[in-house]
C-alpha atoms as a PDB file:
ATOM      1  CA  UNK A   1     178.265 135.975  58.425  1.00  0.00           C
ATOM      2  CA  UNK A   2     180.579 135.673  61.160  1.00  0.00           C
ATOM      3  CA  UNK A   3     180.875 139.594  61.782  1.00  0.00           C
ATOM      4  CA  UNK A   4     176.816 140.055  61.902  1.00  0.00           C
ATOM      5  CA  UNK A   5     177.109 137.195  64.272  1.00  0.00           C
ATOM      6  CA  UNK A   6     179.448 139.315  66.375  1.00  0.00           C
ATOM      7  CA  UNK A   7     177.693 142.615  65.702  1.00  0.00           C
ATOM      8  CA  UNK A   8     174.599 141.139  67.063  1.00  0.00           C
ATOM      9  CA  UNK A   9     175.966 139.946  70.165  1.00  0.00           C
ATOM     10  CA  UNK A  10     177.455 143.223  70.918  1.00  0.00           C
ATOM     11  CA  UNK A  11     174.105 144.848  70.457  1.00  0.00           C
ATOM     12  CA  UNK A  12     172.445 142.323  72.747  1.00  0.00           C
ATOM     13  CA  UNK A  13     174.995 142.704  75.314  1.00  0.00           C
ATOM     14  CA  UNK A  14     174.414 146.784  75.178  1.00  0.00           C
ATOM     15  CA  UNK A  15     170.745 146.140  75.063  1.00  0.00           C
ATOM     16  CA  UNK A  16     171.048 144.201  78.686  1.00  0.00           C
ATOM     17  CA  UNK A  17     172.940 146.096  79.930  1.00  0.00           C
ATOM     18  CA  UNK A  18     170.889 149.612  79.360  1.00  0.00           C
ATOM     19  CA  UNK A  19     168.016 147.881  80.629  1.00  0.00           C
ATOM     20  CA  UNK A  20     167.519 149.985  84.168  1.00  0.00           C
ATOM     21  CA  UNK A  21     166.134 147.894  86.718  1.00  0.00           C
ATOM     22  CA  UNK A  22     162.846 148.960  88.746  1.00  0.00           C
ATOM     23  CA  UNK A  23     162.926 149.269  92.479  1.00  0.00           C
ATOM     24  CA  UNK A  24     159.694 150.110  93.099  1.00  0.00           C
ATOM     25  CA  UNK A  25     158.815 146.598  92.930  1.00  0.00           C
ATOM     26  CA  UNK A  26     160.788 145.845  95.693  1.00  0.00           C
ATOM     27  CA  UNK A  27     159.990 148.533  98.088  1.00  0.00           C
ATOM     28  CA  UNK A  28     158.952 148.054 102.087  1.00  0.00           C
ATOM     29  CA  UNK A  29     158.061 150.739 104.192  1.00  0.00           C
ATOM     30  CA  UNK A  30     157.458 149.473 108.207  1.00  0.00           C
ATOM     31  CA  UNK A  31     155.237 151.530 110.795  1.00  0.00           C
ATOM     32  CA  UNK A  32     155.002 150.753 114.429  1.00  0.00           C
ATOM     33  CA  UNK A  33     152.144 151.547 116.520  1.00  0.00           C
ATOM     34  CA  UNK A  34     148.547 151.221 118.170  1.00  0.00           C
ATOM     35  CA  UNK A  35     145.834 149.235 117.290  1.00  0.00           C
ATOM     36  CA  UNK A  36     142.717 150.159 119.679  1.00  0.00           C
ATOM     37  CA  UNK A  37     138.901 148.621 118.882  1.00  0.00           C
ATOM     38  CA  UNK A  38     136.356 150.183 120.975  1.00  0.00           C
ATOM     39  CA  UNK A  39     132.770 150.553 121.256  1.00  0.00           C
ATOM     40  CA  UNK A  40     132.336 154.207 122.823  1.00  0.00           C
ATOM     41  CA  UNK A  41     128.694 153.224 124.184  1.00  0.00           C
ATOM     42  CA  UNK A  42     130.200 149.961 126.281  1.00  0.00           C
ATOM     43  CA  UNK A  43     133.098 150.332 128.325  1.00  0.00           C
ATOM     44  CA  UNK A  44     136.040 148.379 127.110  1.00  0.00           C
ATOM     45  CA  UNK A  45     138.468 148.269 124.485  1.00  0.00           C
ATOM     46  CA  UNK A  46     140.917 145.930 122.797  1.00  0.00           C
ATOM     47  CA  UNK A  47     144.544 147.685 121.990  1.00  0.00           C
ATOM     48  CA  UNK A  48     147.440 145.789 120.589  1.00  0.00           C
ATOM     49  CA  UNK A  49     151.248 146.967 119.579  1.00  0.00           C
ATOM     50  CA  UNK A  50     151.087 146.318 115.893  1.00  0.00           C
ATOM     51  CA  UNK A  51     153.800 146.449 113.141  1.00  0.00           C
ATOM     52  CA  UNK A  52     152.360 147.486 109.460  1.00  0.00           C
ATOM     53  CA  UNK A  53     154.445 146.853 106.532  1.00  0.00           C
ATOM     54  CA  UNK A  54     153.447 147.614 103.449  1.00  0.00           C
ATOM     55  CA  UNK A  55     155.551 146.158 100.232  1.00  0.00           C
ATOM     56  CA  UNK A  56     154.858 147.446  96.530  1.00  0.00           C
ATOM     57  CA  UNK A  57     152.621 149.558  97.867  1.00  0.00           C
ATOM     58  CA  UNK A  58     150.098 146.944  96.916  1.00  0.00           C
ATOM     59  CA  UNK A  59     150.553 144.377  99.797  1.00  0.00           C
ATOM     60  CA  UNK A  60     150.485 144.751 103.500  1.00  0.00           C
ATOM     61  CA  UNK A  61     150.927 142.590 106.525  1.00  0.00           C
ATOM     62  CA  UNK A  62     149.827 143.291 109.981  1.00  0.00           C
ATOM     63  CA  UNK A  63     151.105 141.812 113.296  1.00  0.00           C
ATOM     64  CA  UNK A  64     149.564 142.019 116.243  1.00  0.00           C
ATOM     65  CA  UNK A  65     150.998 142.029 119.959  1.00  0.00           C
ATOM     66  CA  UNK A  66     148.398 142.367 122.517  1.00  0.00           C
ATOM     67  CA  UNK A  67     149.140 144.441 125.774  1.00  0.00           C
ATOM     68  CA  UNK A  68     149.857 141.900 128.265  1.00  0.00           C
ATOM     69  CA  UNK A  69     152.223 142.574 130.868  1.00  0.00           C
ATOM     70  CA  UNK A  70     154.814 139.772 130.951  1.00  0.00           C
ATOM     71  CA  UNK A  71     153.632 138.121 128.022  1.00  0.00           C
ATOM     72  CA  UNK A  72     153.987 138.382 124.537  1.00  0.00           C
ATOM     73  CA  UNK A  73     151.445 136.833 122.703  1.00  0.00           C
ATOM     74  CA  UNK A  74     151.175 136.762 118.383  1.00  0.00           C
ATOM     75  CA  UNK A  75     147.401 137.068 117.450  1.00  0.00           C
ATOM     76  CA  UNK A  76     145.284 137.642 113.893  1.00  0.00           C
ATOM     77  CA  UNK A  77     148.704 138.646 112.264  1.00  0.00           C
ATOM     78  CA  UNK A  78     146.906 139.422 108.629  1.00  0.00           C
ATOM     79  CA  UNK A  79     148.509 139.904 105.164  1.00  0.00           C
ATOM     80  CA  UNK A  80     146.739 140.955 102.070  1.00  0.00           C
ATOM     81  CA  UNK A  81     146.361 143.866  99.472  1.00  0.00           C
ATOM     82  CA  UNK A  82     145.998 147.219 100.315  1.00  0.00           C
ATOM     83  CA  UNK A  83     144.578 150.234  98.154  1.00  0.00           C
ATOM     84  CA  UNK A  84     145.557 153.997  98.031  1.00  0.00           C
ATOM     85  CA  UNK A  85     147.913 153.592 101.596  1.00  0.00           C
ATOM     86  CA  UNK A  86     149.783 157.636 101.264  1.00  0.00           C
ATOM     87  CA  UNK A  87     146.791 159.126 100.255  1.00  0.00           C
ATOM     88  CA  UNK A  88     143.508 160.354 102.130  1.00  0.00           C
ATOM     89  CA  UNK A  89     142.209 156.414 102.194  1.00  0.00           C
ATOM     90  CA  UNK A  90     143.404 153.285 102.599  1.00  0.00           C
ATOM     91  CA  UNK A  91     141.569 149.848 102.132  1.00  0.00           C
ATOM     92  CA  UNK A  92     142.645 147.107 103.421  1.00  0.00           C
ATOM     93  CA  UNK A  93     141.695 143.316 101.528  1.00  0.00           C
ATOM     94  CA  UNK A  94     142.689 140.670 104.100  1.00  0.00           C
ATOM     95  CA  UNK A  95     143.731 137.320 102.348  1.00  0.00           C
ATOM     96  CA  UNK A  96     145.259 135.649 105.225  1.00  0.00           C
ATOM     97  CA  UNK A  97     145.405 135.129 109.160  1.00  0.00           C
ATOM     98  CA  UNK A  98     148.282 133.606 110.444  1.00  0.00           C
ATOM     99  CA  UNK A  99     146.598 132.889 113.969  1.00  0.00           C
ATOM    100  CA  UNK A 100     143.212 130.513 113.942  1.00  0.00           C
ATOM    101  CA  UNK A 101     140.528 131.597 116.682  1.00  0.00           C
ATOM    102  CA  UNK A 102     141.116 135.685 116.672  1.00  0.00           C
ATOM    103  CA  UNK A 103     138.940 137.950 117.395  1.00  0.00           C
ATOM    104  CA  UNK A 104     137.972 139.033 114.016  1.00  0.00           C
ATOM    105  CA  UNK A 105     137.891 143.360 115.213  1.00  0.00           C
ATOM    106  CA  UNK A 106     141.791 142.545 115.187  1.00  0.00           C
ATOM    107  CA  UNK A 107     142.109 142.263 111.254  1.00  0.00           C
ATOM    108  CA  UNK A 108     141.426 145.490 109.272  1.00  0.00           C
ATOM    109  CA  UNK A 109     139.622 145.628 106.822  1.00  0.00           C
ATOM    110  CA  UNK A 110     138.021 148.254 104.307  1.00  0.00           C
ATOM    111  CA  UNK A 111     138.284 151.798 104.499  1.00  0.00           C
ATOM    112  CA  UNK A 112     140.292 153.856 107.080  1.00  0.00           C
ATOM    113  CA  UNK A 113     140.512 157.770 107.084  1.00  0.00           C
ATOM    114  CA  UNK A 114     144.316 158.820 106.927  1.00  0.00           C
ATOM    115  CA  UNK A 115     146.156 161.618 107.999  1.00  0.00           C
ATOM    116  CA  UNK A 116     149.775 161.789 107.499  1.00  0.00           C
ATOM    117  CA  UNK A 117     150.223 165.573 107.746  1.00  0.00           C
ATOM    118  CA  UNK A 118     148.740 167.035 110.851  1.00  0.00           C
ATOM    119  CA  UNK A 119     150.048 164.869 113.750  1.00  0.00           C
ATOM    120  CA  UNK A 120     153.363 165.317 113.455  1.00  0.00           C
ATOM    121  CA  UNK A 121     155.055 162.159 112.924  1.00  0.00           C
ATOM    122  CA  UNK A 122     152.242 159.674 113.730  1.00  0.00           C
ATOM    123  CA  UNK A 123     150.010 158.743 111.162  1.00  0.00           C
ATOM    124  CA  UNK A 124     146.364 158.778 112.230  1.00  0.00           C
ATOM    125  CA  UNK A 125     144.106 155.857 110.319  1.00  0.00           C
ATOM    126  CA  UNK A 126     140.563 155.756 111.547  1.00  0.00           C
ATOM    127  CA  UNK A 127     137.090 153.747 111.023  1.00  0.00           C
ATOM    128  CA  UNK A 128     133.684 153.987 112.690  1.00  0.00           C
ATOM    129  CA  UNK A 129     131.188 150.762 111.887  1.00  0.00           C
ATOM    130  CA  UNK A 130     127.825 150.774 113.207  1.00  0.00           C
ATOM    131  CA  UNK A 131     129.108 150.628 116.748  1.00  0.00           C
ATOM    132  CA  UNK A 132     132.722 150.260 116.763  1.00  0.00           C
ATOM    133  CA  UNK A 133     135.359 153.079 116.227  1.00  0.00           C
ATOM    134  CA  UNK A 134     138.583 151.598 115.351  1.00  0.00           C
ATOM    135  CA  UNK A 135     141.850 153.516 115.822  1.00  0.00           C
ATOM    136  CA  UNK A 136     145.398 152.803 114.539  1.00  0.00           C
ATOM    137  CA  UNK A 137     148.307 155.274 114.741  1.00  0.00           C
ATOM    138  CA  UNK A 138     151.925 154.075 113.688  1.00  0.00           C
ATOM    139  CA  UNK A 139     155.138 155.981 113.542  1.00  0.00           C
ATOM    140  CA  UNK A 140     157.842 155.407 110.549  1.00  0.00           C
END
């Protein structure tokens, strides 16, 4: 009895210690970049510095830094799930805002056109909506 007792301990401490574990689940990949909002028929835009991360390649969080000179100023920093982000299309689910008040145009959401080939090292992500074309491009 004693000797299965052992034998099974030494196959449960193999058994641990084969198990491999998975990194994907931990993996964050941060962009820096634009954001711009603009309505090509009406003059003016809204642009912000914005940092994208996106963890699991499920989940992303956005925060925003609008263009101010002399001030730096957090707004409609977002979090949420994202869909497809590497491919063609990427949809973006917000959850959360971090910042009450914002101008809504500031959080992305739905679908945005990708292109992570043909720019070089910028990755273009684009949207029209009825009249608003909105604009990000972000750098590894």
């Amino acid at each position: 009895m004693r000797t299965l007792s052992i034998l099974i301990l030494i196959f449960l401490t193999v058994l641990v210690g084969c198990v491999e574990k998975d990194d994907s689940s931990e993996k964050s990949e941060s962009f820096r970049g634009t954001y711009r909002v603009y309505n090509p028929a009406v003059v003016g835009e809204k642009i912000d510095s914005v940092t994208l991360t996106i963890e699991s390649e499920v989940r992303y969080r956005f925060a925003h830094t609008p263009f101010r000179p002399g001030v730096v100023v957090d707004i409609c920093n977002s979090s949420g799930m994202v869909e497809e982000f590497g491919t063609n299309f990427a949809t973006f689910f917000p959850e959360s805002v971090e910042v009450g008040g914002c101008d809504s145009i500031r959080i992305p959401r739905d679908v945005f056109t990708t292109d992570f080939q043909n720019h070089g090292d910028t990755i273009y992500m684009d949207r029209d909506d009825d009249s608003l074309v909105y604009e990000i491009r972000l750098l590894e």
